[in-house]
N, C-alpha and C. Protein backbone atom coordinates (compact mmCIF):
# COMPACT_ATOMS: atom_id res chain seq x y z
N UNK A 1 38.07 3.10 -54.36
CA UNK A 1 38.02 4.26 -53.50
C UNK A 1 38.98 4.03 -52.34
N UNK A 2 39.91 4.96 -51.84
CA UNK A 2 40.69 4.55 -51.11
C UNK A 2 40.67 5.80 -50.18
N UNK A 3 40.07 5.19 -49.38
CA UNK A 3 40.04 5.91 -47.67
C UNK A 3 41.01 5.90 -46.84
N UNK A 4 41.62 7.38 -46.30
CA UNK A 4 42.75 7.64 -45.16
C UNK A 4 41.87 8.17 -43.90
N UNK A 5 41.79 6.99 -43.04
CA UNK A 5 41.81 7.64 -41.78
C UNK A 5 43.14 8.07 -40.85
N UNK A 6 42.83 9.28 -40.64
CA UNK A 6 43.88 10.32 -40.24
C UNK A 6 43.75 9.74 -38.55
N UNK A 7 44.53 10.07 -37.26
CA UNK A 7 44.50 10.36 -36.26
C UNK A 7 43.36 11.60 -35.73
N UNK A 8 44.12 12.08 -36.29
CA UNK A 8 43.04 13.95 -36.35
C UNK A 8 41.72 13.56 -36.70
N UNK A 9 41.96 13.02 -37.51
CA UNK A 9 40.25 12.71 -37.95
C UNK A 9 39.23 12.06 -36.56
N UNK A 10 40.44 10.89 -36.69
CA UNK A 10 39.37 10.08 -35.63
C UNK A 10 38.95 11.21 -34.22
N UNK A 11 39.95 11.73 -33.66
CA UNK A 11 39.59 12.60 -32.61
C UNK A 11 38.20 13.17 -33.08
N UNK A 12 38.27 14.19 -34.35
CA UNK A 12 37.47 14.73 -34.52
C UNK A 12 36.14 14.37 -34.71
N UNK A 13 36.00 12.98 -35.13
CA UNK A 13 34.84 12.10 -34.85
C UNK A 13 34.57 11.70 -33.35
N UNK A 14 34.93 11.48 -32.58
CA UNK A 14 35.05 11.07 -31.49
C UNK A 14 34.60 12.19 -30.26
N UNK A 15 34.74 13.76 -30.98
CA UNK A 15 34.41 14.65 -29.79
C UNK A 15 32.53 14.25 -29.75
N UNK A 16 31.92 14.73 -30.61
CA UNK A 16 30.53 14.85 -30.26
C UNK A 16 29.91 13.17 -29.62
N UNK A 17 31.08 12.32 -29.52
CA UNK A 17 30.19 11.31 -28.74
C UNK A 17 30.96 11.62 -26.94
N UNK A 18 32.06 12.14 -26.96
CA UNK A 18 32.77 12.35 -25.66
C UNK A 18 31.46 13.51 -25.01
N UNK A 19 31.66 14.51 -25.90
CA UNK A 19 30.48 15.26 -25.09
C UNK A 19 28.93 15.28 -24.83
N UNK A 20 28.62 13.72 -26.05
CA UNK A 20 27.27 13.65 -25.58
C UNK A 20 27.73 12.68 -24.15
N UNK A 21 28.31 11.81 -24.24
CA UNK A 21 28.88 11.54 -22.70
C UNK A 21 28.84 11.97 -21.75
N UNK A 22 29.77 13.60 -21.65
CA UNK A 22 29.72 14.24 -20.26
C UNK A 22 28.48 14.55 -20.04
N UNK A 23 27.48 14.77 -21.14
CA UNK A 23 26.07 15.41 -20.91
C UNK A 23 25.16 14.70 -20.52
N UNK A 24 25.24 13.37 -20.82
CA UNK A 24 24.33 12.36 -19.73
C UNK A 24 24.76 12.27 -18.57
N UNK A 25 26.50 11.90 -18.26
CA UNK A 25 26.74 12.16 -16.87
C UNK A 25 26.25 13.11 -15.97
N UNK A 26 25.99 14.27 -16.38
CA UNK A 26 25.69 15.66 -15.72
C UNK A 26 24.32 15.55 -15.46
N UNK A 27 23.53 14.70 -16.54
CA UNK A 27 22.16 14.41 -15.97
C UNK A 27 21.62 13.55 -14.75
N UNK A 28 22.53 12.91 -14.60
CA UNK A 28 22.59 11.62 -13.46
C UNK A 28 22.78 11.94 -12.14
N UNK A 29 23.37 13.81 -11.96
CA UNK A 29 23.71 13.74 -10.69
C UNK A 29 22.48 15.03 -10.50
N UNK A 30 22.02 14.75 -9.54
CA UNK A 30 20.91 15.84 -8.21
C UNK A 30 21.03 16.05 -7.37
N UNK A 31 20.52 17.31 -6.64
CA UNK A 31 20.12 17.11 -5.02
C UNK A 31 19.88 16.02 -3.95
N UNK A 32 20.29 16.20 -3.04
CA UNK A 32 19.49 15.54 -2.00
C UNK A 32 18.31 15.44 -1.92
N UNK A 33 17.31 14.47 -1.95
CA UNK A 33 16.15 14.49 -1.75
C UNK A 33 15.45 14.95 -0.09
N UNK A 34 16.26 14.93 0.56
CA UNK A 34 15.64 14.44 2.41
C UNK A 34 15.36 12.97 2.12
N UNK A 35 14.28 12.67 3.01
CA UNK A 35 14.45 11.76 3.34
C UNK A 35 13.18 10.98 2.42
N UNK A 36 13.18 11.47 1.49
CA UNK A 36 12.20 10.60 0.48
C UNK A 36 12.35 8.91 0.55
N UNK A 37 13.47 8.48 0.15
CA UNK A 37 14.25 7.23 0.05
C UNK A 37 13.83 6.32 1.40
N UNK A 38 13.88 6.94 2.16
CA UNK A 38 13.44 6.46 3.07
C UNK A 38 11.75 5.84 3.41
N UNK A 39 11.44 6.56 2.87
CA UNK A 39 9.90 6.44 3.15
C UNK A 39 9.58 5.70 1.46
N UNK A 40 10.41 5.77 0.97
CA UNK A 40 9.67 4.80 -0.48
C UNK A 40 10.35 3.30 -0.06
N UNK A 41 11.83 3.16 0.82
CA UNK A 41 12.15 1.79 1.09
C UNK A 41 11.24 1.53 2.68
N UNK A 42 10.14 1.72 3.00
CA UNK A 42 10.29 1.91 4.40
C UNK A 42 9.13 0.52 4.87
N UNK A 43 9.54 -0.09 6.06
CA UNK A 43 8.94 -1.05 6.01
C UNK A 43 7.30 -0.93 6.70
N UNK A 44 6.35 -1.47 6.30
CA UNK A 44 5.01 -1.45 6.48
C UNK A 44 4.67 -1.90 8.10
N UNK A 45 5.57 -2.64 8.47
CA UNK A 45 5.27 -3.23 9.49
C UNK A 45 6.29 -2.87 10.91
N UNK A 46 6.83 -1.60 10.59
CA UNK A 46 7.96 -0.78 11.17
C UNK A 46 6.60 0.53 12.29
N UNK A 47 6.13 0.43 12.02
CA UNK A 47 4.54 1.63 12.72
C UNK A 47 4.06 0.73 14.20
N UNK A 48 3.92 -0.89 13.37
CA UNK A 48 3.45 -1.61 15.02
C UNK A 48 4.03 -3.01 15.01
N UNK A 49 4.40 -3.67 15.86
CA UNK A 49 4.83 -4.61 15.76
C UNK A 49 3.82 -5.72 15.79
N UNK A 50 4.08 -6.66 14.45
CA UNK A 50 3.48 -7.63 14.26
C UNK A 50 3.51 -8.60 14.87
N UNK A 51 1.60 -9.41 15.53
CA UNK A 51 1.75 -9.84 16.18
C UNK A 51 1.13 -11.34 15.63
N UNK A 52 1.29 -12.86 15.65
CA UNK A 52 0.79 -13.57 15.02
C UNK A 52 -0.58 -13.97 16.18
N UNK A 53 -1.61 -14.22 14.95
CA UNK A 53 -2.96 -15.01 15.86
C UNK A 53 -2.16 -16.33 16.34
N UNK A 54 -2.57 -16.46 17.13
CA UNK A 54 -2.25 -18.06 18.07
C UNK A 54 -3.06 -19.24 17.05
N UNK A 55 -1.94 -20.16 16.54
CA UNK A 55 -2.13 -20.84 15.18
C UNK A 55 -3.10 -22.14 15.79
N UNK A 56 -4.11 -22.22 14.72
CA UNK A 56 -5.27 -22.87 14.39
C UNK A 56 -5.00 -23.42 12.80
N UNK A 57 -4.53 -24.54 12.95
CA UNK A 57 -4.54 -25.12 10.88
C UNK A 57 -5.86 -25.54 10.83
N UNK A 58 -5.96 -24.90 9.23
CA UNK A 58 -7.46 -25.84 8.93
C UNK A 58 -7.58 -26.84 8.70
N UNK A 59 -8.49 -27.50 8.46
CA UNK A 59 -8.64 -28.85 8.30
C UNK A 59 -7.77 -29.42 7.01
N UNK A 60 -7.38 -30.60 7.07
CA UNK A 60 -6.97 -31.22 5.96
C UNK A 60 -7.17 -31.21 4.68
N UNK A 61 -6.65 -31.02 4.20
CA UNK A 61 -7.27 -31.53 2.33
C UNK A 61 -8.25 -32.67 1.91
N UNK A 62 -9.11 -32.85 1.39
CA UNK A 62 -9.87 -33.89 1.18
C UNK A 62 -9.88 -33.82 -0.22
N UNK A 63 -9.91 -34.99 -1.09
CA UNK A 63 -9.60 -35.15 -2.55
C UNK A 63 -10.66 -35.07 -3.07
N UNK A 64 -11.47 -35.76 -3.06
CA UNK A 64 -13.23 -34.76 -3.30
C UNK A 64 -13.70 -34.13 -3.12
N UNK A 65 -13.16 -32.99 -2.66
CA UNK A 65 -13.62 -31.50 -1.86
C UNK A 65 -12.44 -30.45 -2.70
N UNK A 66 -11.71 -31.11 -3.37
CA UNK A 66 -10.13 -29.83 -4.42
C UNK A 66 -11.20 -30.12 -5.67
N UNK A 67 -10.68 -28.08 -5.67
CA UNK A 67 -11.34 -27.89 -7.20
C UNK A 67 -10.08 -27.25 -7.60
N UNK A 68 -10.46 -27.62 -8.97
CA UNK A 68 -8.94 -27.54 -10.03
C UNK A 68 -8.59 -26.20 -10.67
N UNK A 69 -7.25 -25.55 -10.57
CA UNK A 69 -7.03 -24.33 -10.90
C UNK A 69 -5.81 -24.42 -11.72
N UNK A 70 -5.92 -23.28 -12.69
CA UNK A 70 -4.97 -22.96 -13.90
C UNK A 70 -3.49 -22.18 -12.99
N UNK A 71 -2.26 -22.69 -13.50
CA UNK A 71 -1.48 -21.76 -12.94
C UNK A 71 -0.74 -20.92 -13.94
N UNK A 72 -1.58 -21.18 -15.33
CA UNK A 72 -1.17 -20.62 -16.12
C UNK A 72 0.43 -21.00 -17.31
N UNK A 73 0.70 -20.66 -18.36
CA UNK A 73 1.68 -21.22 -18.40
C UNK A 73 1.39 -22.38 -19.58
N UNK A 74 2.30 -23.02 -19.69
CA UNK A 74 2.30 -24.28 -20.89
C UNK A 74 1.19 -25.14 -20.51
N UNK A 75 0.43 -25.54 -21.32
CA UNK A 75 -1.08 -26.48 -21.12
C UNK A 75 -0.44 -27.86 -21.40
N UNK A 76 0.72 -28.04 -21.55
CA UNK A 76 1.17 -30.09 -21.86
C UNK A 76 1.65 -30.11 -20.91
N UNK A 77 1.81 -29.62 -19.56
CA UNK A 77 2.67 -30.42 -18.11
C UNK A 77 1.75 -31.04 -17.97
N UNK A 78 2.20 -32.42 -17.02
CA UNK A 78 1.47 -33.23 -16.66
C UNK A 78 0.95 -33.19 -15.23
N UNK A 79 1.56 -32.09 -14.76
CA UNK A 79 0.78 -31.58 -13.53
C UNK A 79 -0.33 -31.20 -13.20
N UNK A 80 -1.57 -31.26 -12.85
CA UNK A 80 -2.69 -30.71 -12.57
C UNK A 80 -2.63 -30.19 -11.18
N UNK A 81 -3.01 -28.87 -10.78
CA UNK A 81 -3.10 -28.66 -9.52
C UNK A 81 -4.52 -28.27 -9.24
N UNK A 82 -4.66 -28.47 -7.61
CA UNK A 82 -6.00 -28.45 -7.31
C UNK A 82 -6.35 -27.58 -5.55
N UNK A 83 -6.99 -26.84 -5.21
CA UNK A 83 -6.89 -26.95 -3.94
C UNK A 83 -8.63 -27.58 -3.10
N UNK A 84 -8.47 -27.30 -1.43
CA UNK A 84 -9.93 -27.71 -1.23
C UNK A 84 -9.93 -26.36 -0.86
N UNK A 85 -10.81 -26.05 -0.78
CA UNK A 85 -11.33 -24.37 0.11
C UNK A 85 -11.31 -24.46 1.57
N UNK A 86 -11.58 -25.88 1.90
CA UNK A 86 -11.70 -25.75 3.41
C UNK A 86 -10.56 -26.07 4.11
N UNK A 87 -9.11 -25.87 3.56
CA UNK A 87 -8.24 -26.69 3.84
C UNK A 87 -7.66 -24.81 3.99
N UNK A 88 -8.14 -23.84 3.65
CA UNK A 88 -7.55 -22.69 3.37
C UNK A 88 -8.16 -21.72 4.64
N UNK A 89 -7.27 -20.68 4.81
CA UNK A 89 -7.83 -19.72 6.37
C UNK A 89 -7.01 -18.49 6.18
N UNK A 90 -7.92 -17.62 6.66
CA UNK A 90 -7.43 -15.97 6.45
C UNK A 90 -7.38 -15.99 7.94
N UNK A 91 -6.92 -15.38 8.66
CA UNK A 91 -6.44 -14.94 9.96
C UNK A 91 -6.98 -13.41 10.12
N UNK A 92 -6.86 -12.83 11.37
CA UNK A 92 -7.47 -11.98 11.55
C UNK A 92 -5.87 -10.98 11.55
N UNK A 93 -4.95 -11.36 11.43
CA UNK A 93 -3.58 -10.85 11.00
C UNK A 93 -3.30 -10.94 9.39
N UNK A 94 -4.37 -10.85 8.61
CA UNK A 94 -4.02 -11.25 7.19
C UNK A 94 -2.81 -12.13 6.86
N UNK A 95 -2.98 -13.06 7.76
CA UNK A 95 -1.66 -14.08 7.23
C UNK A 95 -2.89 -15.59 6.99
N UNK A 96 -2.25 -16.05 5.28
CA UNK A 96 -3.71 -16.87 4.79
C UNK A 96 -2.21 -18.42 5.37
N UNK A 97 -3.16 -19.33 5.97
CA UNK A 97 -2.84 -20.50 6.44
C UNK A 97 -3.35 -21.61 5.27
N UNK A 98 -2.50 -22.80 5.00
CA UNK A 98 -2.97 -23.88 4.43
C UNK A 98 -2.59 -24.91 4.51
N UNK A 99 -3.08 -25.92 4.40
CA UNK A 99 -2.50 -27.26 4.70
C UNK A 99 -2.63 -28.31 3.41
């Protein structure tokens, strides 16, 4: 079987992907929103200025006081991690402290 691709031809193959082309382009462009963008990038802490509690660390870690937690992930590392609870602190600024 012996196939001639023409020039002409190829064009003519080639339109319905050129114009599915322009037709996604044309989908891509919109209005102005206002100021939507703004308020979906907008920062949380832009309303009041954040102020830190006057720092208090908790107590130390104690190795008989860490209970052992999964971080998920491959079960053959040879890492085990562990924390103590009392070594951990929530602030009255939701900022959690640890030592």
């Amino acid at each position: 079987m012996n196939v001639k691709t023409t020039t002409r031809g190829a064009r003519r193959a080639l339109v319905p992907l050129a114009l599915a082309t322009a037709l996604a382009l044309t989908a891509c462009g919109h209005a102005p929103t206002g100021n939507i963008e703004d308020k979906l990038l907008m920062d949380p802490f832009n309303d009041k200025p954040f102020k830190e509690d006057a720092v208090t660390f908790p107590a130390p870690p104690v190795d008989r006081d860490a209970v052992p937690f999964d971080v998920g992930g491959r079960n053959d590392s040879p890492l085990r991690f562990a924390i103590d609870p009392k070594s951990v602190s929530i602030g009255t600024d939701n900022v959690v402290r640890y030592t």
